[in-house]
Protein backbone atom coordinates (compact mmCIF):
# COMPACT_ATOMS: atom_id res chain seq x y z
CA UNK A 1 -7.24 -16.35 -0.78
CA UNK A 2 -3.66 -15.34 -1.11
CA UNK A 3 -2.65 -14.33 -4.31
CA UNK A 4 1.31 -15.92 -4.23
CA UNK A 5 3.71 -14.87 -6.68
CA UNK A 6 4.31 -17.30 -9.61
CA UNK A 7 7.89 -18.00 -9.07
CA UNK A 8 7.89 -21.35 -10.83
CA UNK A 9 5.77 -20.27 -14.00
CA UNK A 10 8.77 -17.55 -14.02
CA UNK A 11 11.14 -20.18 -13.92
CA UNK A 12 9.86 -21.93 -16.86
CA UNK A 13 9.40 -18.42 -18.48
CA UNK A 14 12.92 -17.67 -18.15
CA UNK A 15 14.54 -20.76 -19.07
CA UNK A 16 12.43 -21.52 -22.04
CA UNK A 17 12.93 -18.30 -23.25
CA UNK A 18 16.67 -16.86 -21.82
CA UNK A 19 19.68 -17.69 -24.79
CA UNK A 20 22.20 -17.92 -22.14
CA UNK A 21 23.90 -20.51 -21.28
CA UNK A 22 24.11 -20.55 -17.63
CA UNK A 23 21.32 -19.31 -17.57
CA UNK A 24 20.17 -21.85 -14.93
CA UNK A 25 23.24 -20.75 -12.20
CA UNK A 26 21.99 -17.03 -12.98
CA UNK A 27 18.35 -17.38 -12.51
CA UNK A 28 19.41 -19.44 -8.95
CA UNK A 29 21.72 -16.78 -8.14
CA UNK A 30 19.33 -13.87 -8.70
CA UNK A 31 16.85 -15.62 -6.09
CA UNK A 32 19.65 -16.00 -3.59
CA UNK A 33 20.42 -11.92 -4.21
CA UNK A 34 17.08 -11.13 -3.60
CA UNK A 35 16.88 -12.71 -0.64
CA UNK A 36 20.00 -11.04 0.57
CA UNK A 37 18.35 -7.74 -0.86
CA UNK A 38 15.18 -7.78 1.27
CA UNK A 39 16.26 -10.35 4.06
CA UNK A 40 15.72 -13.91 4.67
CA UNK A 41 12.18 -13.99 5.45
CA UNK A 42 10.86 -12.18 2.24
CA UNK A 43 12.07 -14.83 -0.34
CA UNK A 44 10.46 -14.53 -3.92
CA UNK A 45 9.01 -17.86 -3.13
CA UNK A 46 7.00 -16.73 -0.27
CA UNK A 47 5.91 -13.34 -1.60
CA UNK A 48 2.29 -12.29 -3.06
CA UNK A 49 2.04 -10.53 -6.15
CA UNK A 50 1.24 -7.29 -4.73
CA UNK A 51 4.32 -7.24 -3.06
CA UNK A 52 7.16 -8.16 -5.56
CA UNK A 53 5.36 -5.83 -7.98
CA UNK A 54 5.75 -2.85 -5.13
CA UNK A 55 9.20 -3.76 -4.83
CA UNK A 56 10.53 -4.27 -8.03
CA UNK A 57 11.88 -0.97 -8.39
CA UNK A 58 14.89 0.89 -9.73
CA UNK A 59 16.73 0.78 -6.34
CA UNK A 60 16.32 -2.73 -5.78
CA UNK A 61 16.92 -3.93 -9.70
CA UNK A 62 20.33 -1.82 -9.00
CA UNK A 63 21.42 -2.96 -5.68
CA UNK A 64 20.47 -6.81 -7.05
CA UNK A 65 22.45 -6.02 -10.06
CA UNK A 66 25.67 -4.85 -8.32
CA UNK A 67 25.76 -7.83 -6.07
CA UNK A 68 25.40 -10.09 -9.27
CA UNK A 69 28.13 -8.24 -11.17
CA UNK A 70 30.56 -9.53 -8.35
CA UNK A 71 29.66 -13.22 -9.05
CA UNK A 72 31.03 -12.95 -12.66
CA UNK A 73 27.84 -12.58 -14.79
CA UNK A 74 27.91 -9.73 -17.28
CA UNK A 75 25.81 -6.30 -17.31
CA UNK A 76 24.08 -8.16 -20.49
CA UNK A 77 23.10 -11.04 -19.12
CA UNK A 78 21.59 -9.27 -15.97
CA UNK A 79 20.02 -6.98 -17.92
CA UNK A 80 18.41 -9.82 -20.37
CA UNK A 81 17.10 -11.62 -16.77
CA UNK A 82 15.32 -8.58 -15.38
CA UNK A 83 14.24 -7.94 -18.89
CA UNK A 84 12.35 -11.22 -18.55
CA UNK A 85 11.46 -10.73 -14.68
CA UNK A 86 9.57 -7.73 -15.16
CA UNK A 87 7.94 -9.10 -18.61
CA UNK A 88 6.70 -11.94 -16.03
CA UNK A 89 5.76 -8.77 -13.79
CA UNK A 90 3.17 -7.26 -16.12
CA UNK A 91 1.87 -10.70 -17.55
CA UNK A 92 1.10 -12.23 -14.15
CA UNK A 93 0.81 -9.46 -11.44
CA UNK A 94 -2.27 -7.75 -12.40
């Protein structure tokens, strides 16, 4: 069986625990960056564990990160969202 990355657990994860306020438009626009990081066909949604744990890496955590700075949302805020991601990382991909 395929072990498939918990992207909605994550979801809740984040938005239960994230203090900012559009935090909601962030956490959407971080999956649309990551899909524009890696290419359409390797969405979060459709990835296994294995791999988003491979590939959550400095290069792509500062490539995502540039293309969110140019939507408006602050160095903090990114920071406190990939904070989160790769606390979701080491709970869930084992």
């Amino acid at each position: 069986m395929i072990d498939w990355f918990d992207h909605k657990g994550f979801d809740e994860y984040y938005l239960k625990s994230a203090k900012a306020a559009n935090k909601g438009k962030l956490l959407n626009a971080f999956y649309a960056q990551w899909m524009e990081w890696f290419g359409p066909y390797n969405t979060i949604r459709t990835q296994t564990k294995g791999w988003v744990k491979a590939n959550w890496n400095a290069k792509s955590k500062k490539g995502i990160k540039e293309r969110l700075l140019k939507y408006g949302y602050t160095s903090a805020q990114i920071d406190g969202l990939f904070k989160k991601f790769s606390e979701w990382i080491k709970l869930t991909c084992k």
